[in-house]
N, C-alpha and C. Protein backbone atom coordinates (compact mmCIF):
# COMPACT_ATOMS: atom_id res chain seq x y z
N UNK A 1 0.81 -1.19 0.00
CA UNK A 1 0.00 0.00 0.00
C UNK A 1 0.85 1.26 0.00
N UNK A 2 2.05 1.21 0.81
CA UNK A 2 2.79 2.17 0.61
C UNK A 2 3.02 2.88 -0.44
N UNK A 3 3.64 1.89 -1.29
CA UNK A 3 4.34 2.22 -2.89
C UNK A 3 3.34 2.47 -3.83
N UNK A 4 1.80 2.57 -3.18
CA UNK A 4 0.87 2.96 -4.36
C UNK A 4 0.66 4.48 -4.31
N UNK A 5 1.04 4.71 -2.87
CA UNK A 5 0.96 6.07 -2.32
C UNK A 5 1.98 6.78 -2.73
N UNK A 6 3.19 6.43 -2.82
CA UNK A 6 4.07 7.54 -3.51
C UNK A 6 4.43 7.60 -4.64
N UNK A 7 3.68 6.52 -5.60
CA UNK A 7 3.60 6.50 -7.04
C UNK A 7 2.62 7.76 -7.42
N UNK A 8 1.56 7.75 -6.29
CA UNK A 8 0.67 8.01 -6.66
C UNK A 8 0.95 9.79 -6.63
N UNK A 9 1.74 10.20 -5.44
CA UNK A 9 1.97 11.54 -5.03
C UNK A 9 3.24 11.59 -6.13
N UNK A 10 4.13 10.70 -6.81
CA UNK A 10 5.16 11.16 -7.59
C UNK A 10 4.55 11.52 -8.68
N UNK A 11 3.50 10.79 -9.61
CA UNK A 11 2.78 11.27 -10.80
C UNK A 11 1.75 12.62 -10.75
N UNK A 12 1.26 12.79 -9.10
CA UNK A 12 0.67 14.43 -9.25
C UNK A 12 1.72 15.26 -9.42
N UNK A 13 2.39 14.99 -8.14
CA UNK A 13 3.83 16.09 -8.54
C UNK A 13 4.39 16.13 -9.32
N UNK A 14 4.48 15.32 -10.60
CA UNK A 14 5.17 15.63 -11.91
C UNK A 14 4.06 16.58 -13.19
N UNK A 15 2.61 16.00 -12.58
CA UNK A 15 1.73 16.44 -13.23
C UNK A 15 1.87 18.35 -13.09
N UNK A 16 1.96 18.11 -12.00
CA UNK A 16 1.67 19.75 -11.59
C UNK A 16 3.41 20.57 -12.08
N UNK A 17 4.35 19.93 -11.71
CA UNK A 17 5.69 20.74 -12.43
C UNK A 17 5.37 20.95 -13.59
N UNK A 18 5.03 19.89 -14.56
CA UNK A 18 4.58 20.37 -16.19
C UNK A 18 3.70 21.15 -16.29
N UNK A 19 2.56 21.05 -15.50
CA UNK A 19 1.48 22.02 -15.97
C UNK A 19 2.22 23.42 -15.85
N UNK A 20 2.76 24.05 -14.58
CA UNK A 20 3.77 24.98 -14.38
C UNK A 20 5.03 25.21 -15.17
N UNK A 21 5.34 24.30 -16.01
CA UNK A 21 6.57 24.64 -16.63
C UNK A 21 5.41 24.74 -18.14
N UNK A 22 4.44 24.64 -18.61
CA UNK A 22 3.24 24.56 -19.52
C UNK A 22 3.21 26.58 -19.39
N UNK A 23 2.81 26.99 -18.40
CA UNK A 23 1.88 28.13 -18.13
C UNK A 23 3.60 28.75 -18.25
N UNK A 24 4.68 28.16 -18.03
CA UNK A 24 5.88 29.33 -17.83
C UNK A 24 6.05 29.46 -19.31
N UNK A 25 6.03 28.54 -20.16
CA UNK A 25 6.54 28.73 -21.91
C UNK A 25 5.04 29.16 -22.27
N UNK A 26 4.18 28.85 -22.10
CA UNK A 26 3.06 29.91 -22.52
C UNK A 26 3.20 31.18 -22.12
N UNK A 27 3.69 31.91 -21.07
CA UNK A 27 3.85 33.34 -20.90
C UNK A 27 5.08 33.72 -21.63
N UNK A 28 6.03 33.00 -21.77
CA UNK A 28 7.11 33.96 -22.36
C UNK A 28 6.65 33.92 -23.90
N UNK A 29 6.01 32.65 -24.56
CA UNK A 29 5.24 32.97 -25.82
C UNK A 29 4.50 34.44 -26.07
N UNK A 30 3.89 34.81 -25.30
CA UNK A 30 3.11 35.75 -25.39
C UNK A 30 3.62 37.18 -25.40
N UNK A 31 4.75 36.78 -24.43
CA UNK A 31 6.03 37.95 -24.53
C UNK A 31 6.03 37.98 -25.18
N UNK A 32 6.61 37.50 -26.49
CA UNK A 32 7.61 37.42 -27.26
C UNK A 32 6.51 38.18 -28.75
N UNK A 33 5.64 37.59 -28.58
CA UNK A 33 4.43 37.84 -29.47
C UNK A 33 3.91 39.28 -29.46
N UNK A 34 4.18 39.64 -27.94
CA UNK A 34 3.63 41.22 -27.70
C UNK A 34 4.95 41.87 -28.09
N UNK A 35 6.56 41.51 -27.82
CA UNK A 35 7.29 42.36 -28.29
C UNK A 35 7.40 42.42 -29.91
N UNK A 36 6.94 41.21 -31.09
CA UNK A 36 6.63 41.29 -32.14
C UNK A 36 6.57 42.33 -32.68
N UNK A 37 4.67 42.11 -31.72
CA UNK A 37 3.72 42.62 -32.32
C UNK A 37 4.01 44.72 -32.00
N UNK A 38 4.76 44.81 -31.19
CA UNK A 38 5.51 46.50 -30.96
C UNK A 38 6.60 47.09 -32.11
N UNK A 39 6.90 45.92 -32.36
CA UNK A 39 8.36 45.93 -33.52
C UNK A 39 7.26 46.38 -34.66
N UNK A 40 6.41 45.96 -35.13
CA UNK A 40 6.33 45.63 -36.42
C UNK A 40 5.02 47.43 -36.23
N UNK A 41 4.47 47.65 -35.24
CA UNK A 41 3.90 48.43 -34.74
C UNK A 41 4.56 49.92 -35.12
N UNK A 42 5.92 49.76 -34.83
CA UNK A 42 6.85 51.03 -33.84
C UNK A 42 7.27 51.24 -35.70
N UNK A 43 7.54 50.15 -36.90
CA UNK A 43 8.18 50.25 -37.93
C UNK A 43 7.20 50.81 -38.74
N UNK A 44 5.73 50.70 -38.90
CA UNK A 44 4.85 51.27 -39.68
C UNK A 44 4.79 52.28 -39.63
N UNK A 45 4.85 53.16 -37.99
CA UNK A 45 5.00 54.39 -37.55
C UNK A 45 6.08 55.46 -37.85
N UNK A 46 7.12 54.40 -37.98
CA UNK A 46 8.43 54.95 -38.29
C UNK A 46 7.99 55.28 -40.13
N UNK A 47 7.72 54.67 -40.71
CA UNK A 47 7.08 54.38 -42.21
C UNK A 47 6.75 55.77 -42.48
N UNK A 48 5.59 55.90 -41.19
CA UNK A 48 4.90 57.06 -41.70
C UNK A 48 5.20 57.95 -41.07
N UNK A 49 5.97 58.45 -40.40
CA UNK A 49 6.76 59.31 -40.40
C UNK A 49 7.89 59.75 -41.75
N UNK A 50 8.45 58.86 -41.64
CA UNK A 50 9.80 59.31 -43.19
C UNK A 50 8.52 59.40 -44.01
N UNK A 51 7.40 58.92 -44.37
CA UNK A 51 7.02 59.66 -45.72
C UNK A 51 6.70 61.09 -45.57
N UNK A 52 5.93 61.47 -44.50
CA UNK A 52 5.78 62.82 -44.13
C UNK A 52 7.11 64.14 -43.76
N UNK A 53 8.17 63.14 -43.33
CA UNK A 53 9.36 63.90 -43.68
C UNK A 53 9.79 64.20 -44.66
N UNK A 54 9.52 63.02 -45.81
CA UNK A 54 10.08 63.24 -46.90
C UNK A 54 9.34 64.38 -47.89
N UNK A 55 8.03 64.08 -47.34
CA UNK A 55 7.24 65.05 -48.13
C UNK A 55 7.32 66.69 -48.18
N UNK A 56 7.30 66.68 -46.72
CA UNK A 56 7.52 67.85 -46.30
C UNK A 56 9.41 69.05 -46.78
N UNK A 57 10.22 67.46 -46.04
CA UNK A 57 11.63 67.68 -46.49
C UNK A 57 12.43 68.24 -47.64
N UNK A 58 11.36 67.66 -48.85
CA UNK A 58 11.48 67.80 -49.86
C UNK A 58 11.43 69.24 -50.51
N UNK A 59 11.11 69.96 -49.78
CA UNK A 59 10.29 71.28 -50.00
C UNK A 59 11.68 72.24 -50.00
N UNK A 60 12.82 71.77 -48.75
CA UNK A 60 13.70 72.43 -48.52
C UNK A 60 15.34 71.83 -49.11
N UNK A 61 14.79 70.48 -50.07
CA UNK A 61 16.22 69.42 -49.95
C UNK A 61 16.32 68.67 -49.20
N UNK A 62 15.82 68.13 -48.16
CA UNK A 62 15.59 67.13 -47.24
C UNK A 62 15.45 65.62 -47.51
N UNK A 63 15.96 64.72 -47.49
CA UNK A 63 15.23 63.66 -47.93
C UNK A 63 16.10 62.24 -46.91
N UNK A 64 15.14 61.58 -47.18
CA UNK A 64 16.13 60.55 -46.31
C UNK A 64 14.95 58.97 -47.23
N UNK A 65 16.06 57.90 -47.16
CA UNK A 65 15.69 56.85 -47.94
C UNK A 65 14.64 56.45 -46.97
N UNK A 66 13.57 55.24 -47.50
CA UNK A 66 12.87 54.85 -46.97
C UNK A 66 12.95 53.39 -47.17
N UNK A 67 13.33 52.59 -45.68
CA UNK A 67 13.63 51.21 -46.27
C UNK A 67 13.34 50.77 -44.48
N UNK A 68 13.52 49.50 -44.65
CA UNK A 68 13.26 48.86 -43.07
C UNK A 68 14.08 49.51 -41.97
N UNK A 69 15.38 49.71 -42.20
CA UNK A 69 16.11 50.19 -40.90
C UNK A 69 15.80 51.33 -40.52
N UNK A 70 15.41 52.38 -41.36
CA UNK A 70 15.12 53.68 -41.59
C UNK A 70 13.81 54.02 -40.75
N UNK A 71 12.88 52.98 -41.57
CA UNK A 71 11.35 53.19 -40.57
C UNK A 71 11.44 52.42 -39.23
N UNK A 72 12.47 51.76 -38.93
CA UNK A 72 12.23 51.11 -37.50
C UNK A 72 12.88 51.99 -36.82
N UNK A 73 14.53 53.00 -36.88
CA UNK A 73 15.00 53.58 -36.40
C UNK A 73 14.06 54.60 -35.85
N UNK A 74 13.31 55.17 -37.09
CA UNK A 74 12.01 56.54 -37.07
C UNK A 74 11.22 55.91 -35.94
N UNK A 75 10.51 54.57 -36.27
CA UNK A 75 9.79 54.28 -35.30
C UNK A 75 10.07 53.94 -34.01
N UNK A 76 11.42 53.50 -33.49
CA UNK A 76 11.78 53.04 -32.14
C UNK A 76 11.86 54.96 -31.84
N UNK A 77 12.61 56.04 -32.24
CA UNK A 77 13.29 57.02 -31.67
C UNK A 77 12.18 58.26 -31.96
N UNK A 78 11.43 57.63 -32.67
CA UNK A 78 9.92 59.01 -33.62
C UNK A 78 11.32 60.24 -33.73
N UNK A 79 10.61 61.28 -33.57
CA UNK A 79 11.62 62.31 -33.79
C UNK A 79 12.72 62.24 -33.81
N UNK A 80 13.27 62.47 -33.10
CA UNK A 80 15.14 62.31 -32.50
C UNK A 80 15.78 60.95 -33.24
N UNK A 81 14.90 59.90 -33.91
CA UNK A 81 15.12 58.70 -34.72
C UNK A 81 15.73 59.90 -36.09
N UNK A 82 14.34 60.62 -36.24
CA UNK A 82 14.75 61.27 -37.96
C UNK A 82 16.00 61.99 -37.71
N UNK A 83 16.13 63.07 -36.78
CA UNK A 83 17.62 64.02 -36.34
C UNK A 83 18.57 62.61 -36.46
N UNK A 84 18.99 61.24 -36.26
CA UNK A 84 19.81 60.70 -35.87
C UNK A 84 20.14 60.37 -37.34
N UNK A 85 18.91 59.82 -38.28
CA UNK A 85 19.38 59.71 -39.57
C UNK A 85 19.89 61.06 -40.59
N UNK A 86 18.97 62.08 -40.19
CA UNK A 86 19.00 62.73 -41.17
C UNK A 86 21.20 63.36 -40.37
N UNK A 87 21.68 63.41 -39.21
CA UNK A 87 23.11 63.36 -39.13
C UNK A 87 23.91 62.17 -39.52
N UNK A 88 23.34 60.89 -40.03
CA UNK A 88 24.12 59.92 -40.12
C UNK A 88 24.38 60.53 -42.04
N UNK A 89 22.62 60.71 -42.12
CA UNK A 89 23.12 61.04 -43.63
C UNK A 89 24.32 62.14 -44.31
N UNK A 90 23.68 63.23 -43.27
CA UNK A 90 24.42 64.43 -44.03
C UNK A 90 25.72 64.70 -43.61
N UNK A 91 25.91 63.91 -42.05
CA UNK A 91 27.30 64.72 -41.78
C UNK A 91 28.50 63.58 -41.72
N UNK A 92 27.81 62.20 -41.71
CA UNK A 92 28.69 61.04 -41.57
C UNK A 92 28.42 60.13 -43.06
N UNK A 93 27.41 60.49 -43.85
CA UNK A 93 27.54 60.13 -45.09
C UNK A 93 27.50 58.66 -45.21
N UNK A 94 26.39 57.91 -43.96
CA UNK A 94 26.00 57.27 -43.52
C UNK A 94 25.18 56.24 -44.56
N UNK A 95 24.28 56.63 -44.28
CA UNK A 95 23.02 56.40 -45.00
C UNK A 95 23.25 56.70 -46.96
């Protein structure tokens, strides 16, 4: 009777570590999904920003390319993103 008893308490307790190690890779999934889903968020923004820079930019000579690094930089930094390109472009000949 013994050994049915701690078979019995070894298979909950393994039950319950998995379920818990279950709910721990399901939350960092979701992390990972929400930091995605910010990336791809923060780059559209960045997008539309450089077109409105460019549009505007254009007016005075302004221009800056529009490509993935460009709109994610715009989008992680918004403003101070465009000042960082538009000095990589003009004064480090960067871009």
């Amino acid at each position: 009777m013994r050994g049915d008893k701690v078979i019995l308490f070894s298979s909950a307790f393994s039950f319950m570590i998995g379920i818990i190690l279950l709910a721990f890779v399901l939350w960092l999934f979701s992390k990972s999904i929400r930091f995605l889903f910010r990336f791809i968020l923060n780059s559209i923004v960045g997008f539309i920003f450089l077109i409105i820079f460019n549009f505007f930019g254009g007016i005075v000579g302004l221009y800056l390319p529009v490509n993935v690094i460009t709109a994610f930089v715009a989008g992680v930094l918004g403003i101070p993103g465009i000042i960082v390109l538009l000095l990589a472009k003009y004064f480090f000949h960067f871009i």
